[in-house]
N, C-alpha and C. Protein backbone atom coordinates (compact mmCIF):
# COMPACT_ATOMS: atom_id res chain seq x y z
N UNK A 1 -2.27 -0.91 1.10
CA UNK A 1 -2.42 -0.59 2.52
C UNK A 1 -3.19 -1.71 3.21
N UNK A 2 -3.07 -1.98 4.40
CA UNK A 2 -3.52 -3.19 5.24
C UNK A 2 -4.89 -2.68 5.65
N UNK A 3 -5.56 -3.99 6.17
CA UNK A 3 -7.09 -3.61 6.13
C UNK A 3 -7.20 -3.14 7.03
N UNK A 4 -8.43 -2.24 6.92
CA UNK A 4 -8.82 -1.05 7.52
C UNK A 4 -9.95 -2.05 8.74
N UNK A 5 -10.36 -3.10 8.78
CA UNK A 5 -11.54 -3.07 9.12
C UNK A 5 -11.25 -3.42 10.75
N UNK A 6 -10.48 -3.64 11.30
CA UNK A 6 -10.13 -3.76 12.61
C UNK A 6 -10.09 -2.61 13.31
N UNK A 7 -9.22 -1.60 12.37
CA UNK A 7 -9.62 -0.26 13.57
C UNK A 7 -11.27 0.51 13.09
N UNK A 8 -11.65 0.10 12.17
CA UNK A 8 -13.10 1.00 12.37
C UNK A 8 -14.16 -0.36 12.82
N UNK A 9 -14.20 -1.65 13.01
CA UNK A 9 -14.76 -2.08 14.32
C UNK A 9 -14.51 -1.42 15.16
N UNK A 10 -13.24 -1.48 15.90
CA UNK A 10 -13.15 -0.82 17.44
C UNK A 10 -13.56 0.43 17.29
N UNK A 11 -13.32 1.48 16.32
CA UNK A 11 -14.31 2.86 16.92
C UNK A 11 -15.18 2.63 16.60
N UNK A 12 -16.43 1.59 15.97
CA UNK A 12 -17.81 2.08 16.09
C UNK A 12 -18.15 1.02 17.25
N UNK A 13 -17.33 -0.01 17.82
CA UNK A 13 -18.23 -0.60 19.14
C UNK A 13 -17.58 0.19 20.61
N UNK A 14 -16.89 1.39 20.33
CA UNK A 14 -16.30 1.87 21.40
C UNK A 14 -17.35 2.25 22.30
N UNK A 15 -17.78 2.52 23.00
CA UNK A 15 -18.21 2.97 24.23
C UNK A 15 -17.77 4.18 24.95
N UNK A 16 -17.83 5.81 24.31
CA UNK A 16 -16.95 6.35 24.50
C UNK A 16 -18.71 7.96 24.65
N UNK A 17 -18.47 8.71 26.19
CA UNK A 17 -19.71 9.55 25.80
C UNK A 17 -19.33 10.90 25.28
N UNK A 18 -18.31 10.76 24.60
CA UNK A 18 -17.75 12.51 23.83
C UNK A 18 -17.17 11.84 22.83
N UNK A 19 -17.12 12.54 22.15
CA UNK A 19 -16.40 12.51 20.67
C UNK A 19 -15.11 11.49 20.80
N UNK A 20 -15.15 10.42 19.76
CA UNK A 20 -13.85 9.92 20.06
C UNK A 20 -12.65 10.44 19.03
N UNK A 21 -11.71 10.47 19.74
CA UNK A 21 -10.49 11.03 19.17
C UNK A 21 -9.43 10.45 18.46
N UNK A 22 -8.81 10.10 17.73
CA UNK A 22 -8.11 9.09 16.82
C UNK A 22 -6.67 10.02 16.25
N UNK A 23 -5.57 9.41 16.18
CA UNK A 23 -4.56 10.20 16.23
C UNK A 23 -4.00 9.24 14.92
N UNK A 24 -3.56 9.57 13.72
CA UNK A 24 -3.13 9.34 12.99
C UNK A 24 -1.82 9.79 12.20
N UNK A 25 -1.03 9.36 13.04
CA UNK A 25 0.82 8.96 12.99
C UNK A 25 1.58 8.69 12.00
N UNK A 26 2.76 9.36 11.40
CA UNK A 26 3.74 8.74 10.35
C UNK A 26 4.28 9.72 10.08
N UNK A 27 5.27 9.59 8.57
CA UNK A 27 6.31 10.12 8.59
C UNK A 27 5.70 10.71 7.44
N UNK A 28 6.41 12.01 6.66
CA UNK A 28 6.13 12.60 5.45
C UNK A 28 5.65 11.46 4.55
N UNK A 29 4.69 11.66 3.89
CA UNK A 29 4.27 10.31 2.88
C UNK A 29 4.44 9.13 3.22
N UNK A 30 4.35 8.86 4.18
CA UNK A 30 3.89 7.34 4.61
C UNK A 30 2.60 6.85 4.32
N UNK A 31 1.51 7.98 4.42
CA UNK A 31 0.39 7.55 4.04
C UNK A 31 -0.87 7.63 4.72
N UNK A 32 -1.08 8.71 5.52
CA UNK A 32 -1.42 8.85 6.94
C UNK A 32 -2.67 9.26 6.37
N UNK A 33 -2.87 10.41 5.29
CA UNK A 33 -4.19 10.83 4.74
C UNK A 33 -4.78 10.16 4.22
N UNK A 34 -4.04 8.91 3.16
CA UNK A 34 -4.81 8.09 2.53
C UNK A 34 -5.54 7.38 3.42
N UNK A 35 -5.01 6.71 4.73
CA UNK A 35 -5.96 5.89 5.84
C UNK A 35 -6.83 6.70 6.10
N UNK A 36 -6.74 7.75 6.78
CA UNK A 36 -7.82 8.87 7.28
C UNK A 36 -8.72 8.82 6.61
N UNK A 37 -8.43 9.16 4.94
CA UNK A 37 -9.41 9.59 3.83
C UNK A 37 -10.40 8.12 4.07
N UNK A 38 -9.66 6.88 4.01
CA UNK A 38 -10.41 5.84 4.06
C UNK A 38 -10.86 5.45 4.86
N UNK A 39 -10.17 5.52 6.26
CA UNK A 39 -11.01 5.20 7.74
C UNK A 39 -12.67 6.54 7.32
N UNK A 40 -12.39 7.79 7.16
CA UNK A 40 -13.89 8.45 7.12
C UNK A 40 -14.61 7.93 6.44
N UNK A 41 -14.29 7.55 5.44
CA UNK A 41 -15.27 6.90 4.34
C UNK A 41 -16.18 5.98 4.87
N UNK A 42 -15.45 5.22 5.00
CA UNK A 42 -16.32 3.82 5.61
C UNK A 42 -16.54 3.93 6.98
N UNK A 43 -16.56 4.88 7.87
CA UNK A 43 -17.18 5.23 8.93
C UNK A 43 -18.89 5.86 8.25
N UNK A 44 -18.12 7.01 7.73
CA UNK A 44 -19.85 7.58 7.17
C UNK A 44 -20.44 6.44 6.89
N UNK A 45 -20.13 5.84 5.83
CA UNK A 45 -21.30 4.59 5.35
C UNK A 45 -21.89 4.23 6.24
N UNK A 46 -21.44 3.86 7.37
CA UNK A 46 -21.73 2.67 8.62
C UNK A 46 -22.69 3.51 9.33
N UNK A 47 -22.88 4.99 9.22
CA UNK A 47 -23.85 5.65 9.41
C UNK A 47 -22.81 6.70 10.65
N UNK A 48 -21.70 7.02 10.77
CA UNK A 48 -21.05 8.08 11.78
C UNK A 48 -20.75 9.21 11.43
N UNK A 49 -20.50 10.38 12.17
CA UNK A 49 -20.50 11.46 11.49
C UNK A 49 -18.84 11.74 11.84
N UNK A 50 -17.82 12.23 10.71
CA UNK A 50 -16.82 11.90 11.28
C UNK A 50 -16.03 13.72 10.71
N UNK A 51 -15.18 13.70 11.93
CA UNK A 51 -14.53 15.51 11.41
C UNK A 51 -12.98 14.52 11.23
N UNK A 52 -13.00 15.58 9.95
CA UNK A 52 -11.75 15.50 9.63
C UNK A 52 -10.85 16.31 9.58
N UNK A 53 -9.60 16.30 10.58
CA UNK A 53 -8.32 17.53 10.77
C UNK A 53 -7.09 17.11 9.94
N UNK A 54 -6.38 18.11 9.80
CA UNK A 54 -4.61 17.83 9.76
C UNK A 54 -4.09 18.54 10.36
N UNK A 55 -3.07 17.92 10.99
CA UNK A 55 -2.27 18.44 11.90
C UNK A 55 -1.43 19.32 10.80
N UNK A 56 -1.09 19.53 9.14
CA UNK A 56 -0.64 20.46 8.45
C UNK A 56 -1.20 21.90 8.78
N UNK A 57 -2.47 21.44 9.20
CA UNK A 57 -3.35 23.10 9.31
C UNK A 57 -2.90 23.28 11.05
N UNK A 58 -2.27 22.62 11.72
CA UNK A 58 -1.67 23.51 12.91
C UNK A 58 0.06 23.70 13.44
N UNK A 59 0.32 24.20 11.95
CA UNK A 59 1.94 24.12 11.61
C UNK A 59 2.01 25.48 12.95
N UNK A 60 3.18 25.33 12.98
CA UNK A 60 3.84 27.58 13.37
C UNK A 60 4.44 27.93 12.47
N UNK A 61 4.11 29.35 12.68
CA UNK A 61 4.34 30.56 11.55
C UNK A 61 6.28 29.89 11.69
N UNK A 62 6.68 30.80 10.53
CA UNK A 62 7.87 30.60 10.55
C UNK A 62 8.93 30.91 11.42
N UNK A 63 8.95 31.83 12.10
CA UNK A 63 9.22 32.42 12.98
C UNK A 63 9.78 31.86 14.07
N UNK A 64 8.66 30.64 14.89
CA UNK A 64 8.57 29.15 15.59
C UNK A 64 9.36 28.13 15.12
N UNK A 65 8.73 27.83 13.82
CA UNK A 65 8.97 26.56 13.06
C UNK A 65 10.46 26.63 12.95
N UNK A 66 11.19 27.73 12.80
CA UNK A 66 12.59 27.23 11.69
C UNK A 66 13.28 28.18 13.02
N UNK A 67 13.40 28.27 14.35
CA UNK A 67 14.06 29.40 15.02
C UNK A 67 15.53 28.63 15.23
N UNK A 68 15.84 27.55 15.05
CA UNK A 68 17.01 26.43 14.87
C UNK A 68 17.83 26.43 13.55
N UNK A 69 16.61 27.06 12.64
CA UNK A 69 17.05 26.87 11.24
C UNK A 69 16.15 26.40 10.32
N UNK A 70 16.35 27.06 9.36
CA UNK A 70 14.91 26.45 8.10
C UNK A 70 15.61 24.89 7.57
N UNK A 71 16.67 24.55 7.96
CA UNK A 71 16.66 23.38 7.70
C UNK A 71 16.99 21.72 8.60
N UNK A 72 16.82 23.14 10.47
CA UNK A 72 17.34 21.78 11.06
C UNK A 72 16.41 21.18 11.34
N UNK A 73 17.27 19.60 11.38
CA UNK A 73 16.36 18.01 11.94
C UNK A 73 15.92 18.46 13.07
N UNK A 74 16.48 19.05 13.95
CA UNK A 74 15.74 19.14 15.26
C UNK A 74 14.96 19.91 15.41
N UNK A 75 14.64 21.65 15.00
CA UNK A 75 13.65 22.09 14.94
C UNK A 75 12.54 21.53 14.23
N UNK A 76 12.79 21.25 13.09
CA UNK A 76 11.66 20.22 12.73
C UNK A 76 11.05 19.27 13.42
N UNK A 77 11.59 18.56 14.47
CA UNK A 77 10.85 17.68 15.28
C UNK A 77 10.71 18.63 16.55
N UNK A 78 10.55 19.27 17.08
CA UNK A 78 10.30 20.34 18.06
C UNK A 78 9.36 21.10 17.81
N UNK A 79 9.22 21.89 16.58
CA UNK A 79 8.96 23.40 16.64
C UNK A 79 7.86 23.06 15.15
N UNK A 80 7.58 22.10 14.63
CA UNK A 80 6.96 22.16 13.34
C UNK A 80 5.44 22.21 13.57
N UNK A 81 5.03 21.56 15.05
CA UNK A 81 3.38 21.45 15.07
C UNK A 81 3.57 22.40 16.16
N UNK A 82 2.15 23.15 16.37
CA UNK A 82 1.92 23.60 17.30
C UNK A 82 0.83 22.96 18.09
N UNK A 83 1.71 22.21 18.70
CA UNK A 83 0.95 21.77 20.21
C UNK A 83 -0.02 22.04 20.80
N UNK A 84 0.52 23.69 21.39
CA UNK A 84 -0.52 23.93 22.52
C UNK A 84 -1.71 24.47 21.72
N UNK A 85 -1.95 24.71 20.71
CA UNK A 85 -3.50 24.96 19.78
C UNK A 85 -4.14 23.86 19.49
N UNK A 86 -3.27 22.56 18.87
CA UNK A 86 -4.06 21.10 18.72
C UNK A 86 -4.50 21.27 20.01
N UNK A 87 -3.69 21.15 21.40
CA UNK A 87 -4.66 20.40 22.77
C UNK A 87 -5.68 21.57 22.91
N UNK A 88 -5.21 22.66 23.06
CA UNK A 88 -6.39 23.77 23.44
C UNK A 88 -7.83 24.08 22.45
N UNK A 89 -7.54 23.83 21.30
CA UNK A 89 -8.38 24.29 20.56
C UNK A 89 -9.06 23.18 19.59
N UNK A 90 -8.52 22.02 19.89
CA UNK A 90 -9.38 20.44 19.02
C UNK A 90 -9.62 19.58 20.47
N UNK A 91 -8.23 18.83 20.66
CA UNK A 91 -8.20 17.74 21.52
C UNK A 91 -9.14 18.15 23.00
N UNK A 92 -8.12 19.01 23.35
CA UNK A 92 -9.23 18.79 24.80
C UNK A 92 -10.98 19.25 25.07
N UNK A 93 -11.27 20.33 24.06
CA UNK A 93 -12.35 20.28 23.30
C UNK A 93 -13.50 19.27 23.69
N UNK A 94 -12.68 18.55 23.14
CA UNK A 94 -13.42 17.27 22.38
C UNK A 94 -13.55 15.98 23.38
N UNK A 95 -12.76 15.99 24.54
CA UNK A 95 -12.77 15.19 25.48
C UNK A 95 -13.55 15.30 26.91
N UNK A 96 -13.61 14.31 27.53
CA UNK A 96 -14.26 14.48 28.71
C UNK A 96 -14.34 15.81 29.06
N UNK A 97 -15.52 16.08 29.58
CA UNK A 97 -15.83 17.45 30.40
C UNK A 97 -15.18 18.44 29.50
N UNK A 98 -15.23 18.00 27.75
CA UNK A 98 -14.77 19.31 26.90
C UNK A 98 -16.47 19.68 26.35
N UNK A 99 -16.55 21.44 26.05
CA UNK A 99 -17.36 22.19 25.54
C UNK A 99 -17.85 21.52 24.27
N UNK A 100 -16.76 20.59 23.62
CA UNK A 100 -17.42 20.23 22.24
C UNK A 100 -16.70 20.71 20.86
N UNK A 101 -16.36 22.32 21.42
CA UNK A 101 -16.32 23.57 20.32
C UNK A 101 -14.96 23.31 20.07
N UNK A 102 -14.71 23.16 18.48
CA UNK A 102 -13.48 23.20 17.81
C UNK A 102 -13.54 24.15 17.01
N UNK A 103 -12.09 24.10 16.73
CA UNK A 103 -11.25 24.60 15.49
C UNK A 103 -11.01 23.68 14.29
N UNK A 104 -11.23 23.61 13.22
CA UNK A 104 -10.39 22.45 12.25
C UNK A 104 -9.11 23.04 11.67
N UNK A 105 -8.54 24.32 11.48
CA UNK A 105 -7.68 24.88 10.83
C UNK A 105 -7.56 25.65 11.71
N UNK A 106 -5.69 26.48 11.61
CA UNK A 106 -5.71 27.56 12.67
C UNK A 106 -4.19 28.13 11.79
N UNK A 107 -3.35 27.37 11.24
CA UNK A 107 -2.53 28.31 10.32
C UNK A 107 -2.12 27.40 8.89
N UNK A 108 -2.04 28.39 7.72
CA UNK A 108 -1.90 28.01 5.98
C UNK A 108 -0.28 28.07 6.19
N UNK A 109 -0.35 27.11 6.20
CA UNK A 109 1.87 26.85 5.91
C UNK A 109 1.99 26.98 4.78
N UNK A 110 1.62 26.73 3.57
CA UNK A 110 2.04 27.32 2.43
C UNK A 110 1.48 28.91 1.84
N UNK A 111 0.76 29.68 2.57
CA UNK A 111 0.62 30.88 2.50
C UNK A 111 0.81 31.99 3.66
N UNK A 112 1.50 30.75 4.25
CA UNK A 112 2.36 31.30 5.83
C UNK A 112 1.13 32.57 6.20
N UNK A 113 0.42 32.53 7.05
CA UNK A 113 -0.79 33.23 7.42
C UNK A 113 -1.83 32.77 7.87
N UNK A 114 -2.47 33.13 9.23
CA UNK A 114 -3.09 32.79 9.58
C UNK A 114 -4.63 32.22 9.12
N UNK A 115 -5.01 31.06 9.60
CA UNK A 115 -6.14 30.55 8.90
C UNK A 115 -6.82 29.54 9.77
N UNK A 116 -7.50 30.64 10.85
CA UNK A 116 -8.58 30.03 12.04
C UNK A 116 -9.58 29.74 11.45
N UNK A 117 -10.56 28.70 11.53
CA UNK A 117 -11.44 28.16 11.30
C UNK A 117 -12.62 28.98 11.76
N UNK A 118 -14.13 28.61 11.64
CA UNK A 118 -14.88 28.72 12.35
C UNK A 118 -15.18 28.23 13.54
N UNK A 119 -15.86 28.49 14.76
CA UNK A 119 -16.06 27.35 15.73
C UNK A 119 -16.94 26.63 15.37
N UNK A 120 -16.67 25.09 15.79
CA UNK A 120 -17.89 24.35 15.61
C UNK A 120 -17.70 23.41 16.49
N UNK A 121 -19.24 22.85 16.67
CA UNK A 121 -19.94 21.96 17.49
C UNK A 121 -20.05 21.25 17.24
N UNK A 122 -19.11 19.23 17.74
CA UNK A 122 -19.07 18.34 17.92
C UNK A 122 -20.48 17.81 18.22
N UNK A 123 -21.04 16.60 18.02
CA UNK A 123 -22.21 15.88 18.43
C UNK A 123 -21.24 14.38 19.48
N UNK A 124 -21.39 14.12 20.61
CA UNK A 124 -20.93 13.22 20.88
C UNK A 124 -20.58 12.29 20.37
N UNK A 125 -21.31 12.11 19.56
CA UNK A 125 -21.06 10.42 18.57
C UNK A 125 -19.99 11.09 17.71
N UNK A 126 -19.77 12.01 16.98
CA UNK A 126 -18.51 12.02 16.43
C UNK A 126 -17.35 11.39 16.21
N UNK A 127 -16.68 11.31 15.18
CA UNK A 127 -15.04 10.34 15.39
C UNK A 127 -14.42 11.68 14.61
N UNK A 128 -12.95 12.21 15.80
CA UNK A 128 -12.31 12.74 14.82
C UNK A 128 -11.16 12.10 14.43
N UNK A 129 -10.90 12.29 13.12
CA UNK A 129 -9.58 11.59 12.37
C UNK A 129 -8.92 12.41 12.10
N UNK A 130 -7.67 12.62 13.23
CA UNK A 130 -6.47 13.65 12.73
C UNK A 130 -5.64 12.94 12.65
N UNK A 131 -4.84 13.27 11.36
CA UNK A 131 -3.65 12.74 10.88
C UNK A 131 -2.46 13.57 10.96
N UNK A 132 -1.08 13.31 10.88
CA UNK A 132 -0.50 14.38 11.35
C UNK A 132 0.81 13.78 11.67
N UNK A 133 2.17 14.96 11.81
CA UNK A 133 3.11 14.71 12.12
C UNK A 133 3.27 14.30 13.37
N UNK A 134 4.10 13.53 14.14
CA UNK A 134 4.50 14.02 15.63
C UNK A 134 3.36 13.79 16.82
N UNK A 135 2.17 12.84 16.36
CA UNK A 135 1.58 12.74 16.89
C UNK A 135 1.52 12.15 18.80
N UNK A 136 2.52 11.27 18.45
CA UNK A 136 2.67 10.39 20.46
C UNK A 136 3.52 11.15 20.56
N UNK A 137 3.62 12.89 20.47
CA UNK A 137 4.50 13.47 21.28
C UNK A 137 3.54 13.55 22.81
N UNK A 138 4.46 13.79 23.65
CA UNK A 138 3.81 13.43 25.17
C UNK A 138 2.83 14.35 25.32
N UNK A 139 3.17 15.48 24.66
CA UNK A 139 1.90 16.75 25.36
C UNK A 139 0.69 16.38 24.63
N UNK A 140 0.90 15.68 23.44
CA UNK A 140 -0.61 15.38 23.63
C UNK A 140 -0.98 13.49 23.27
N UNK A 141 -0.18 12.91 23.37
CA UNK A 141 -0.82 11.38 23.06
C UNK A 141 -1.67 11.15 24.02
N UNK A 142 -1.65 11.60 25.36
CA UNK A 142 -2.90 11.14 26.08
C UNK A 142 -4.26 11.74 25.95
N UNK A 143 -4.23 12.81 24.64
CA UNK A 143 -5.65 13.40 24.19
C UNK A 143 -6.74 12.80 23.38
N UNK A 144 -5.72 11.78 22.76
CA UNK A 144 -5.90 10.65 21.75
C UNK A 144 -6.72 9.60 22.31
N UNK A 145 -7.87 8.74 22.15
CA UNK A 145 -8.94 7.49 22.37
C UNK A 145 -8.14 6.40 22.06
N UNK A 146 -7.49 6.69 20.57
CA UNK A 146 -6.87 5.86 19.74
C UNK A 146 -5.99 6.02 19.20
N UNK A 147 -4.99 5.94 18.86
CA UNK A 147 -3.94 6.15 17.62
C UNK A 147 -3.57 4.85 16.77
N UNK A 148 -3.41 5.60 15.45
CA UNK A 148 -2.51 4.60 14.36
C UNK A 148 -1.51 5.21 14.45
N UNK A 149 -0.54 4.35 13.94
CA UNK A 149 1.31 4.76 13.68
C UNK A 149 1.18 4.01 12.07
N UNK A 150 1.07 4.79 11.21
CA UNK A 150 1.31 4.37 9.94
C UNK A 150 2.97 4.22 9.75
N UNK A 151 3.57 2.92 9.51
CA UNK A 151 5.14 2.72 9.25
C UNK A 151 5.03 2.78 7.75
N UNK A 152 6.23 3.05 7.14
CA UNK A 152 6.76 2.85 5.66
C UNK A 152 8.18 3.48 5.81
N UNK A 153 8.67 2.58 5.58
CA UNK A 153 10.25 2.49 4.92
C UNK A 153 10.79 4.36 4.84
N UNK A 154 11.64 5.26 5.11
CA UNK A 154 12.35 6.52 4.76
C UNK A 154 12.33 6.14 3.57
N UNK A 155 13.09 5.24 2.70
CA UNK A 155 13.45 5.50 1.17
C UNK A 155 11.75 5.10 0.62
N UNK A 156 10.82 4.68 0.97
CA UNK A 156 9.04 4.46 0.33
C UNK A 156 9.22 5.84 0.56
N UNK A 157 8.92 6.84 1.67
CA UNK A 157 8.97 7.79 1.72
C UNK A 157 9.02 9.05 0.71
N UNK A 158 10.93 8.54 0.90
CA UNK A 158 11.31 9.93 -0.47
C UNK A 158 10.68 9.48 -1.84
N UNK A 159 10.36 8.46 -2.43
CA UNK A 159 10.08 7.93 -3.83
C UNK A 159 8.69 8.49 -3.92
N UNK A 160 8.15 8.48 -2.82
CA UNK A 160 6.66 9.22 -2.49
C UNK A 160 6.33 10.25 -3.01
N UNK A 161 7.39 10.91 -1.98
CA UNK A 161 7.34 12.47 -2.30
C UNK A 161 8.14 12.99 -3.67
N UNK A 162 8.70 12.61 -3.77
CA UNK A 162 9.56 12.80 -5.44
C UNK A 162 8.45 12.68 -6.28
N UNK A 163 7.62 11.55 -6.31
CA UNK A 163 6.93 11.43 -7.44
C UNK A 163 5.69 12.70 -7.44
N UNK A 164 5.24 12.71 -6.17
CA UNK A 164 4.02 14.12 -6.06
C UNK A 164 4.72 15.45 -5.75
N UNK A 165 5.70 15.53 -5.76
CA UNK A 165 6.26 16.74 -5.69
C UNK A 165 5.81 17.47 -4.52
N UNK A 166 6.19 16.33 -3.13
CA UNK A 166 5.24 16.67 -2.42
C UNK A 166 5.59 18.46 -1.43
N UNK A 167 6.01 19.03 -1.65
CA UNK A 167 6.77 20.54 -1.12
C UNK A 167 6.23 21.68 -1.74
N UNK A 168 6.00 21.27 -3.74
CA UNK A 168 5.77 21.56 -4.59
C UNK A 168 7.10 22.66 -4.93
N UNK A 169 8.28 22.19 -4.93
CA UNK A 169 9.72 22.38 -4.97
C UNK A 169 9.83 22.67 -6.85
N UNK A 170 10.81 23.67 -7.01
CA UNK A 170 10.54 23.69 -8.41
C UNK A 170 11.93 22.62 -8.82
N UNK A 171 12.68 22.00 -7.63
CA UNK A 171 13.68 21.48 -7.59
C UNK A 171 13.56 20.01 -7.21
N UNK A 172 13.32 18.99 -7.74
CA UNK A 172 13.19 17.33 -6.86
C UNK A 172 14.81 17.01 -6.08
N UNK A 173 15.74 17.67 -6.42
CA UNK A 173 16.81 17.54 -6.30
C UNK A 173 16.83 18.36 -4.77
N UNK A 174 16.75 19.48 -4.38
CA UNK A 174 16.35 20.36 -3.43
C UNK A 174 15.47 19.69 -2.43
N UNK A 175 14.46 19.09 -3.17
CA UNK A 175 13.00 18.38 -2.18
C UNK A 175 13.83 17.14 -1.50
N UNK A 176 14.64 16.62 -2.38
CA UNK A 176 15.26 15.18 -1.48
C UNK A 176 16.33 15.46 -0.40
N UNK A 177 16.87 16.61 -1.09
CA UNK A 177 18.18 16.94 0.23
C UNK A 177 17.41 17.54 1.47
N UNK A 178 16.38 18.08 1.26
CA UNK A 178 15.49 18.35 2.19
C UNK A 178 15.19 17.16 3.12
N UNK A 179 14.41 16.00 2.91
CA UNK A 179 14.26 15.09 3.12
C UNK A 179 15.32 14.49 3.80
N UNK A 180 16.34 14.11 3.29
CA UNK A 180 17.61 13.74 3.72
C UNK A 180 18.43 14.30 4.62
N UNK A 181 18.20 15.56 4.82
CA UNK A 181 19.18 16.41 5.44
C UNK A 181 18.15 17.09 6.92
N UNK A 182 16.88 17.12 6.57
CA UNK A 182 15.58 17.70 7.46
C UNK A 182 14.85 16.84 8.22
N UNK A 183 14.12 16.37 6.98
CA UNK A 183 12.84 15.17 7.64
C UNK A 183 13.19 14.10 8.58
N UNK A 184 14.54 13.25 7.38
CA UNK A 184 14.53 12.16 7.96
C UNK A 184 15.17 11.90 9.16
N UNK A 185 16.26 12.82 9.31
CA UNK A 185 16.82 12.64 10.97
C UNK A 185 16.10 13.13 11.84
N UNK A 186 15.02 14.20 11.25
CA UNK A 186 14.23 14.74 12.51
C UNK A 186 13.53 13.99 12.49
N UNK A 187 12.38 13.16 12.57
CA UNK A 187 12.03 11.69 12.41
C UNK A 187 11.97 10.72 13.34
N UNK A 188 13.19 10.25 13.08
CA UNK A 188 14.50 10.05 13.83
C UNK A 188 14.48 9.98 14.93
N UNK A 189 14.58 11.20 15.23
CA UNK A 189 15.14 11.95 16.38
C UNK A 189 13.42 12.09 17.37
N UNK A 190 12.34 11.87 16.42
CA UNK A 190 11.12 11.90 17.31
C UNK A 190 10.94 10.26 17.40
N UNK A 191 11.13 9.59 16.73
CA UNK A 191 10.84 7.65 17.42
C UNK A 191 12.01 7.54 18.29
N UNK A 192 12.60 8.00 18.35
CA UNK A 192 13.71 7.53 19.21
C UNK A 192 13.11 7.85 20.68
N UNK A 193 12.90 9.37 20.47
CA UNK A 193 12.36 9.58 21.98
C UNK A 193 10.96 9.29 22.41
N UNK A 194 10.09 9.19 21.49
CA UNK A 194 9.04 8.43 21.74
C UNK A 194 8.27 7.03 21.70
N UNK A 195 9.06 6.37 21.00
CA UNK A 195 8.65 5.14 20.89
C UNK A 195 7.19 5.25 20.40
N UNK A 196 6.47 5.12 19.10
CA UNK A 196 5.25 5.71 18.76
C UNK A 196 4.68 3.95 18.99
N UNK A 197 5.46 3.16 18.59
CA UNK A 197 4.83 1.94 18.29
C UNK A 197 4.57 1.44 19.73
N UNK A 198 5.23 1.77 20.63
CA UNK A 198 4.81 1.27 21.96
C UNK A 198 3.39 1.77 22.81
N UNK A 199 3.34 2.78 22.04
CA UNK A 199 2.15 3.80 22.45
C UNK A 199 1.01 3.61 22.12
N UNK A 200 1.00 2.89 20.18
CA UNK A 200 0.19 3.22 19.51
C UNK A 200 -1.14 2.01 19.65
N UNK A 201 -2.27 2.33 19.18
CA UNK A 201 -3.29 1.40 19.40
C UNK A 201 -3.06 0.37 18.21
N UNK A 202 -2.82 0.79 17.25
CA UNK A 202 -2.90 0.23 15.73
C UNK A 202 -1.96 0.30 14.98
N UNK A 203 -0.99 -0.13 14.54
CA UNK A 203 0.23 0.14 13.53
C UNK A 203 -0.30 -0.99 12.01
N UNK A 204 -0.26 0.26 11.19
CA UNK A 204 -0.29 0.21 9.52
C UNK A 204 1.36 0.18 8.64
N UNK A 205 1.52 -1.28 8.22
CA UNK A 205 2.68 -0.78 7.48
C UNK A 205 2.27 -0.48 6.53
N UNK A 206 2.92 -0.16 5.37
CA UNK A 206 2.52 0.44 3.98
C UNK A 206 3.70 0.21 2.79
């Protein structure tokens, strides 16, 4: 992975008086947690206090998520995050003239059931690092201080997820047609209409 040390200069000389917000972009296993995991790291050291989200913990129940189909590309890029809880209940929070008070979790996609967090209280100096699907979708890229767009190749991707079993599929065969038939056109179908790289503060290939 490419060095980290350019985007954690710019968030610790930012100049920012609320929590800064950091949006961390890509595709299934591109690699979005591993940066996160490592952008926090070496923030703490440097002496910051940093919250860490996933946009996995603000999936929709199934109900939302698959109302197109449990396997279409397009509900998947539509209907897989829930939006209006990231802006209402993290992002705007956390921004100018926000209370502070978050959520870090709000639903368990693999135990399909709800799973609200506690509230908690931001300290201005804060950095949050959410990583996440679908991030420069419009309703919320302007909630974002910063964003990365982590790139890697669709086929880095599936070899990714094949190898960690990343679905936890009792089928790798199942997990790729998934991929192939789900992820990757829905994907797709979200750079196309968003252009993440035009948006983004920082792009990581991998």
């Amino acid at each position: 992975m490419n060095d980290i040390e350019p985007i954690v200069n710019t968030l610790l000389s930012a100049q920012i008086d609320h929590p800064i917000r950091v949006g961390i972009d890509g595709f299934c296993a591109s690699g979005k947690t591993t940066l996160a995991d490592a952008l926090a790291t070496t923030l703490r050291r440097s002496g910051r206090s940093v919250i860490r989200v996933s946009a996995d913990d603000f999936q929709n129940p199934p109900e939302i998520r698959w109302q197109l189909g449990a396997k279409s590309a397009e509900g998947f890029c539509r209907f897989q995050i829930d939006f209006d809880t990231l802006e209402s209940k993290l992002l705007e929070p956390l921004g100018p003239g926000g209370n502070r008070k978050y959520r870090s979790t709000w639903f368990d996609v693999r135990q399909s059931r709800p799973n609200i967090s506690e509230e908690f209280t931001a300290d201005s100096s804060d950095i949050l690092l959410l990583d996440g699907l679908f991030l420069h979708n419009p309703q919320i890229r302007n909630y974002f201080d910063f964003t990365v767009f982590v790139s890697a190749d669709y086929e880095t991707c599936v070899r990714r997820a094949l190898e960690r079993n990343q679905e936890g599929m009792i089928s790798l065969s199942d997990l790729e047609q998934l991929y192939r038939l789900k992820y990757i056109p829905g994907y797709m179908l979200y750079v196309n209409e968003t252009n993440p790289e035009e948006h983004t503060s920082f792009i990581v290939r991998t």
